[in-house]
C-alpha atoms as a PDB file:
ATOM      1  CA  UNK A   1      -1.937  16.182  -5.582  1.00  0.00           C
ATOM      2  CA  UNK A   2      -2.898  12.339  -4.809  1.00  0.00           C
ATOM      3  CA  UNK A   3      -3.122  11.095  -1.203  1.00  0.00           C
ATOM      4  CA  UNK A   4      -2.626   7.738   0.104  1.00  0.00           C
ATOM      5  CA  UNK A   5      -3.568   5.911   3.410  1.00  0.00           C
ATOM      6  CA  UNK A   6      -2.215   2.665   4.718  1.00  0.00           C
ATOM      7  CA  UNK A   7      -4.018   0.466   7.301  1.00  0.00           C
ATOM      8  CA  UNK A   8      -2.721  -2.458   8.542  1.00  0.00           C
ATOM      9  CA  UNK A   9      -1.204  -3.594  11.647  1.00  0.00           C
ATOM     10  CA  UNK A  10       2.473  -3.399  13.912  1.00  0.00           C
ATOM     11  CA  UNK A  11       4.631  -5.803  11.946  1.00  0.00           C
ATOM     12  CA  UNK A  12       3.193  -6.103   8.592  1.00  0.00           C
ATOM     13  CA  UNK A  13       5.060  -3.343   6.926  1.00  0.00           C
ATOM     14  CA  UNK A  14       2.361  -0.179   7.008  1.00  0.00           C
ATOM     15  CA  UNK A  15       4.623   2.819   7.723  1.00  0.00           C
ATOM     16  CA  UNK A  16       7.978   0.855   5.551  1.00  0.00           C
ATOM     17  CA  UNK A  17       5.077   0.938   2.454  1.00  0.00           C
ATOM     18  CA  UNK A  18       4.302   4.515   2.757  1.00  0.00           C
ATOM     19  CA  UNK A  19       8.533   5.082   2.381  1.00  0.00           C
ATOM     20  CA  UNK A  20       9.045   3.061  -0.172  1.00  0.00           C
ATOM     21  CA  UNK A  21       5.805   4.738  -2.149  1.00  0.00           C
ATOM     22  CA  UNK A  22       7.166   8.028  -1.597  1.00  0.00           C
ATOM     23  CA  UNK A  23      10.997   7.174  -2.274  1.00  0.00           C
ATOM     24  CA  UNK A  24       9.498   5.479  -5.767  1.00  0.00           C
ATOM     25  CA  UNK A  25       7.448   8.384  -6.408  1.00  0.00           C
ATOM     26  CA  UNK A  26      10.604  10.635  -5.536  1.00  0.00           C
ATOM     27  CA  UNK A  27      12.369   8.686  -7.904  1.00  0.00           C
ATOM     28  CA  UNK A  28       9.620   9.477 -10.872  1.00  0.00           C
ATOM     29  CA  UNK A  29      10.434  12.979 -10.159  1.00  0.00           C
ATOM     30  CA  UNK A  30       6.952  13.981  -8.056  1.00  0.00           C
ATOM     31  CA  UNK A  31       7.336  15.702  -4.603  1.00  0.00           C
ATOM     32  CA  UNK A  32       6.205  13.607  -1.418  1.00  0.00           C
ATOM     33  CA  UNK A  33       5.516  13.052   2.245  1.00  0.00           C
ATOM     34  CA  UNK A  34       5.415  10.097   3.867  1.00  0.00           C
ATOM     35  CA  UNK A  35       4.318  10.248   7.609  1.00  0.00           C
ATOM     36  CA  UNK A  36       3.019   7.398  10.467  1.00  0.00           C
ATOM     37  CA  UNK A  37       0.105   7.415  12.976  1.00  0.00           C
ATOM     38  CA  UNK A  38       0.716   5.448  15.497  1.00  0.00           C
ATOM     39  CA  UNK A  39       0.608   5.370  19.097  1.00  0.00           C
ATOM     40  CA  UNK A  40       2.467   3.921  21.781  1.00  0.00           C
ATOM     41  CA  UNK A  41       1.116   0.136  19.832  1.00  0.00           C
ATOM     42  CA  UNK A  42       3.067  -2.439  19.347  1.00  0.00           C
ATOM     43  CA  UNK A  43       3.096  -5.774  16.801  1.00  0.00           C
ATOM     44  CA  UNK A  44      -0.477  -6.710  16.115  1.00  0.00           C
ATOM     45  CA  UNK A  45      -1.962  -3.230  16.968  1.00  0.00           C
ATOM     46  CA  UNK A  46      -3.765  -0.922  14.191  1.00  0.00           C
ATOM     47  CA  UNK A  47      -1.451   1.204  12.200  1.00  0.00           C
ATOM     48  CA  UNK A  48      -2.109   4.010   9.528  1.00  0.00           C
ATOM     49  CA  UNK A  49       0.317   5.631   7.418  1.00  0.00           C
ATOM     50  CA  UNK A  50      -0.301   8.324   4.669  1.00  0.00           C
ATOM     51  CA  UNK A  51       1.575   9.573   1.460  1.00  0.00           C
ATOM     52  CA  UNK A  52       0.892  12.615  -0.418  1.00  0.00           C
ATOM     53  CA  UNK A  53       2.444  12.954  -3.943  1.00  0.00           C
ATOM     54  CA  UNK A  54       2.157  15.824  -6.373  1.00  0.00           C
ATOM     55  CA  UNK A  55       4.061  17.293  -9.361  1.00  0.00           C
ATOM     56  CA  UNK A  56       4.535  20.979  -7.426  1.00  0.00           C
ATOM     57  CA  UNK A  57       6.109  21.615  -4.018  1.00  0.00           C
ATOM     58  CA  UNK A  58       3.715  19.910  -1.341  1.00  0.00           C
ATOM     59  CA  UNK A  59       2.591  23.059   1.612  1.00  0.00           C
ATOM     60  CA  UNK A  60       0.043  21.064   3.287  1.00  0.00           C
ATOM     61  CA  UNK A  61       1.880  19.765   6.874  1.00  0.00           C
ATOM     62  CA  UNK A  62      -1.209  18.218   8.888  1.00  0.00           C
ATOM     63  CA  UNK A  63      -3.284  15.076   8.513  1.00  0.00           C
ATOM     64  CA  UNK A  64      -4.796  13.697   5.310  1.00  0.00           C
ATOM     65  CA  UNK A  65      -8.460  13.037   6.218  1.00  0.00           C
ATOM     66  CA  UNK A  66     -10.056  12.553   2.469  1.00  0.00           C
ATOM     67  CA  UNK A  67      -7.524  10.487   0.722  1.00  0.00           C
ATOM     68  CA  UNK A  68      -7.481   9.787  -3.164  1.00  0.00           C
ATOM     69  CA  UNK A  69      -6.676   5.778  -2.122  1.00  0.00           C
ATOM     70  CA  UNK A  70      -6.783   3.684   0.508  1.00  0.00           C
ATOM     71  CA  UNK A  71      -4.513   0.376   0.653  1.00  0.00           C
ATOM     72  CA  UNK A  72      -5.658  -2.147   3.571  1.00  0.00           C
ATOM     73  CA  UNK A  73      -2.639  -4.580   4.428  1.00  0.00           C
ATOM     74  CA  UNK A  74      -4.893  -6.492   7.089  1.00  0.00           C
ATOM     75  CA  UNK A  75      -7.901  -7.935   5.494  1.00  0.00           C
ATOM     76  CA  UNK A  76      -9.705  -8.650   9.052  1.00  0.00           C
ATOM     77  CA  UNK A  77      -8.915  -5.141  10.201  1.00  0.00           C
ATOM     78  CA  UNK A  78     -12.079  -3.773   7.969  1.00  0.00           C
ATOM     79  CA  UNK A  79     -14.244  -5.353  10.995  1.00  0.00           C
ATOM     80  CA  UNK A  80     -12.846  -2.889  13.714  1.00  0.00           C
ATOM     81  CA  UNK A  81     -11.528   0.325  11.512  1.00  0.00           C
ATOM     82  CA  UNK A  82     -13.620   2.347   9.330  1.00  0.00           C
ATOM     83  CA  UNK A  83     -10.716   1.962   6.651  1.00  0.00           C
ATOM     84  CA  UNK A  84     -13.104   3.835   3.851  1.00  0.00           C
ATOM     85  CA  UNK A  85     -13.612   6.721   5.682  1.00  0.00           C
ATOM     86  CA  UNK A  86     -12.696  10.098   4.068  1.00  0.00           C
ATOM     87  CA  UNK A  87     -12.067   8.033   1.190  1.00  0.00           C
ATOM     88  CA  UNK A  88     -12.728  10.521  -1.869  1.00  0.00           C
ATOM     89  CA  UNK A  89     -16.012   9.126  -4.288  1.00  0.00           C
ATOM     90  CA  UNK A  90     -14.972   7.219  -7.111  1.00  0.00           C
ATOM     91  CA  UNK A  91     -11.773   6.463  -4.680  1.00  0.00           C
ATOM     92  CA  UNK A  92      -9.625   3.224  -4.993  1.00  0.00           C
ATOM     93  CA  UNK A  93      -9.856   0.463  -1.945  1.00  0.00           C
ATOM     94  CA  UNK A  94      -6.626  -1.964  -2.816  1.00  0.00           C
ATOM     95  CA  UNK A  95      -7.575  -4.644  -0.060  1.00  0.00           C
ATOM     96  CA  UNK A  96      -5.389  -7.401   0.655  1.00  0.00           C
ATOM     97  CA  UNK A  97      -8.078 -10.729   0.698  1.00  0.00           C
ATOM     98  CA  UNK A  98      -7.095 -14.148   0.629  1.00  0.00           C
ATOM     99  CA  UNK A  99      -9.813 -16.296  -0.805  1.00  0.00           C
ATOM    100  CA  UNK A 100     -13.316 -15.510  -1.898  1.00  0.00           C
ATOM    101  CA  UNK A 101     -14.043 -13.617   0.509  1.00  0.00           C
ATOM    102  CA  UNK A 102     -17.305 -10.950   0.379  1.00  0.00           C
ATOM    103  CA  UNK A 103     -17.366  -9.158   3.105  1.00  0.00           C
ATOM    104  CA  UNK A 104     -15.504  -6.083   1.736  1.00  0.00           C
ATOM    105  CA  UNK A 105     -18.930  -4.436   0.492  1.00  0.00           C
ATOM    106  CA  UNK A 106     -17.874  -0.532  -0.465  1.00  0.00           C
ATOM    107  CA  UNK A 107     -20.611   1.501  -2.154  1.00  0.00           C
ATOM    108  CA  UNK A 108     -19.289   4.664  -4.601  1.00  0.00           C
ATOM    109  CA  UNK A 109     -15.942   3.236  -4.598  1.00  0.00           C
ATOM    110  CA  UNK A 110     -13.797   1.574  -6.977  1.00  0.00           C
ATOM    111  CA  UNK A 111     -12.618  -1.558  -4.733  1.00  0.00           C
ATOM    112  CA  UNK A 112      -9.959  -3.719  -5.690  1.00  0.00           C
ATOM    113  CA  UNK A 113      -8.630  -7.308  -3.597  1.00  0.00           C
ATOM    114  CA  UNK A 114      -5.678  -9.165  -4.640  1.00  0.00           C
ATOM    115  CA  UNK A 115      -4.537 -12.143  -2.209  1.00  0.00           C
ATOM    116  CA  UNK A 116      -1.063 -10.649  -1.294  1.00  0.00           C
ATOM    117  CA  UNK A 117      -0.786 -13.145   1.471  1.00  0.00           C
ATOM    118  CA  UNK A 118      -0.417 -16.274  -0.318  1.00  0.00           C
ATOM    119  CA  UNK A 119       2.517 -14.492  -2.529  1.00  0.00           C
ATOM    120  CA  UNK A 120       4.130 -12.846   0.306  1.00  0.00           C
ATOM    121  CA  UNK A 121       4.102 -16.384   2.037  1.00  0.00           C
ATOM    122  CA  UNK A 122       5.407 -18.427  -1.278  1.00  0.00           C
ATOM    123  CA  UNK A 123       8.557 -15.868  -1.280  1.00  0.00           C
ATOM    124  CA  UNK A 124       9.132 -16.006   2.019  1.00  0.00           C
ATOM    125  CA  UNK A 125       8.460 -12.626   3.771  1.00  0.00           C
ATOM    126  CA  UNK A 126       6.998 -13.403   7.378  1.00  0.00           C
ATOM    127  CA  UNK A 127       8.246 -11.837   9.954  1.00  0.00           C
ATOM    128  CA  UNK A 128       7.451 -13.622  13.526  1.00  0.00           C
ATOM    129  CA  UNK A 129       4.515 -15.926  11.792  1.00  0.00           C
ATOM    130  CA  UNK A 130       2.846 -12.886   9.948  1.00  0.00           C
ATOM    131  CA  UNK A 131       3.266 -12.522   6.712  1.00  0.00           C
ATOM    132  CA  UNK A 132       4.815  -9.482   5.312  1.00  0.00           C
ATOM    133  CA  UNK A 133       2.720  -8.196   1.892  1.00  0.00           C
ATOM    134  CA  UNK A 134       3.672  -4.676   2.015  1.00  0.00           C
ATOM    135  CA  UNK A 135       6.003  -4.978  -1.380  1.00  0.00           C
ATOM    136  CA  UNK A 136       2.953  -7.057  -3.212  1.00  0.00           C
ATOM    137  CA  UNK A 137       0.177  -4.425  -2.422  1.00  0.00           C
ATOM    138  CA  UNK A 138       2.514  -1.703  -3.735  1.00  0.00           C
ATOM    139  CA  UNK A 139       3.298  -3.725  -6.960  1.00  0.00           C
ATOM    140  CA  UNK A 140      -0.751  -4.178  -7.098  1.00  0.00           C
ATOM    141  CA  UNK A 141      -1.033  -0.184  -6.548  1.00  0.00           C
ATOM    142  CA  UNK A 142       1.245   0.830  -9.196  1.00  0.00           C
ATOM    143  CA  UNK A 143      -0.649  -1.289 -11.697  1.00  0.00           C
ATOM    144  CA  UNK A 144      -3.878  -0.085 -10.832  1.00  0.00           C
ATOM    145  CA  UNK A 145      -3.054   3.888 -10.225  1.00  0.00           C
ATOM    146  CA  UNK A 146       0.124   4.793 -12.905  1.00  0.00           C
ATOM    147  CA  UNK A 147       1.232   7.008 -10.057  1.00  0.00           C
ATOM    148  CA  UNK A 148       4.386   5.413  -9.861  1.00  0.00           C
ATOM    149  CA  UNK A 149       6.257   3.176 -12.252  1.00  0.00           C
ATOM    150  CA  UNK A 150       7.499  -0.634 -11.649  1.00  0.00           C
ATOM    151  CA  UNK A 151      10.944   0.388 -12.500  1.00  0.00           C
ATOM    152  CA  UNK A 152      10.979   3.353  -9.598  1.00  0.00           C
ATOM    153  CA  UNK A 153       9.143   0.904  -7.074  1.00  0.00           C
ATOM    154  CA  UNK A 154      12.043  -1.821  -7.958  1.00  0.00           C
ATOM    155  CA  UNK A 155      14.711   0.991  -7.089  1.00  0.00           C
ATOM    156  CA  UNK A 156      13.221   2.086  -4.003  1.00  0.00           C
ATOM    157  CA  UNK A 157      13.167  -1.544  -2.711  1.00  0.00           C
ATOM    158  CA  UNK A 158      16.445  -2.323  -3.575  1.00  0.00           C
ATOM    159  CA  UNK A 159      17.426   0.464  -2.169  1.00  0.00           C
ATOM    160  CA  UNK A 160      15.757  -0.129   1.162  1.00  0.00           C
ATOM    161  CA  UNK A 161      17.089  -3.715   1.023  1.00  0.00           C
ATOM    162  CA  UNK A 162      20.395  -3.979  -0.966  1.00  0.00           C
ATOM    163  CA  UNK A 163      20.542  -7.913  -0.565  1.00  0.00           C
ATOM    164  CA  UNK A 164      18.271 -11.288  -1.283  1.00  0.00           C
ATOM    165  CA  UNK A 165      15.533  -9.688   0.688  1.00  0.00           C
ATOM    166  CA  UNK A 166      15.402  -6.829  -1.571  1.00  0.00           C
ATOM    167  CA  UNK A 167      15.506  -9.496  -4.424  1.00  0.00           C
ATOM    168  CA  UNK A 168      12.823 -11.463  -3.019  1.00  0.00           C
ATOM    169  CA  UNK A 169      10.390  -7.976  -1.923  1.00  0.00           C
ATOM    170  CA  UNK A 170      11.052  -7.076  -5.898  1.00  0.00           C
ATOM    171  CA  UNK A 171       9.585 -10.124  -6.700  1.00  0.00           C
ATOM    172  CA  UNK A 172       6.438  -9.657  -4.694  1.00  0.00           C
ATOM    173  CA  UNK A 173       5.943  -5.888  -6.059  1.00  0.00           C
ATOM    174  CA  UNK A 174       6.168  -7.699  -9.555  1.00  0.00           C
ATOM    175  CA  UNK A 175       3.710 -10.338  -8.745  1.00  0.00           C
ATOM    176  CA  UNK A 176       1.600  -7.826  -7.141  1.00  0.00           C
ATOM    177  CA  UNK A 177       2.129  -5.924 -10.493  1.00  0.00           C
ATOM    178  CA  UNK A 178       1.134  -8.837 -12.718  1.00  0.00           C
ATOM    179  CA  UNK A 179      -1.974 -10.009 -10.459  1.00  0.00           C
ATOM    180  CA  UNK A 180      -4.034  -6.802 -11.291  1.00  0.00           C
ATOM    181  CA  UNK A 181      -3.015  -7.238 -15.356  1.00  0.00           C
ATOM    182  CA  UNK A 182      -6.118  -6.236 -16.958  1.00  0.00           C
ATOM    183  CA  UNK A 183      -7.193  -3.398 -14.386  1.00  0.00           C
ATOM    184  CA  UNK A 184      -8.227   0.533 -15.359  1.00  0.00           C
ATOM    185  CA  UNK A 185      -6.161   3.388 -14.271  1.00  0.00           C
ATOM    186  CA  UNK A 186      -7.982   4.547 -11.041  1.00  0.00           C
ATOM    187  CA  UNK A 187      -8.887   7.806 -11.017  1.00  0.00           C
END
């Protein structure tokens, strides 16, 4: 079995990636859970959401403390939110980071940063001035993990959004998809 966590924020599409990760992975045939943690919070707040995926039945119905990966949506939300914690050794960090920036310093694990922003902004997706990279980081995940494929993450969105916007949110999780060309499987 291979766990996921999301952080990010309200708004930025945390708990709508963990559904459309588990709906692709559904899709590839795996069994899943997709599940929030969030409080009372609303846009702006922290937000975590978690995904389990495995090839047998999935037992397991509480929290997922020592995920396999960890996928940070808000690159400034490292500075208040121990978003490695748990995090398995040898684990994959997917951190959204615009620029060059060197802050995100992770010792033992396998961190990759792809500027999801700037795509998510070119195509469009901001939502009330924030900018929407959900669909981009999951593009960026499937490269870099195998767990599930482009096709099944293209289904799930469209599915989710049978219009333009599910045009345009395929087109991120294919850029996010391309930016990482080159990368290892992650463990």
């Amino acid at each position: 079995m291979k766990s996921v966590r999301f952080h990010g924020r309200g708004g930025e599409g945390v708990v709508i990636a963990a559904e459309l990760l588990a709906n692709a992975a559904f899709k590839g045939g795996k069994w899943v859970q997709a599940f929030p943690y969030f409080g009372g919070e609303r846009r702006g707040a922290p937000v975590t959401a978690f995904v389990r995926i495995s090839e047998r039945q999935i037992r397991l119905r509480g929290p997922l403390y020592e995920p396999n990966y960890v996928v940070v949506l808000d690159p400034f939300l490292s500075e208040g939110v121990d978003v490695a914690e748990g995090l398995k050794k040898r684990g994959l960090l997917l951190i959204n980071s615009p620029g060059r920036r060197k802050r995100f310093e992770f010792k033992g694990y396998r961190v990759v940063k792809i500027d999801a922003t700037r795509f998510a902004v070119k195509l469009g997706l901001v939502v009330a001035g924030t900018a929407v990279v959900n669909t981009v980081m999951l593009g960026a995940f499937a490269r870099a993990t195998k767990i599930v494929t482009l096709d099944s993450l293209r289904e799930a969105i469209r599915e989710r959004w049978p219009d333009q916007l599910g045009e345009r949110n395929v087109k991120a999780a294919m850029l996010g998809y391309m930016l990482l060309r080159g990368i290892d499987k992650a463990g």
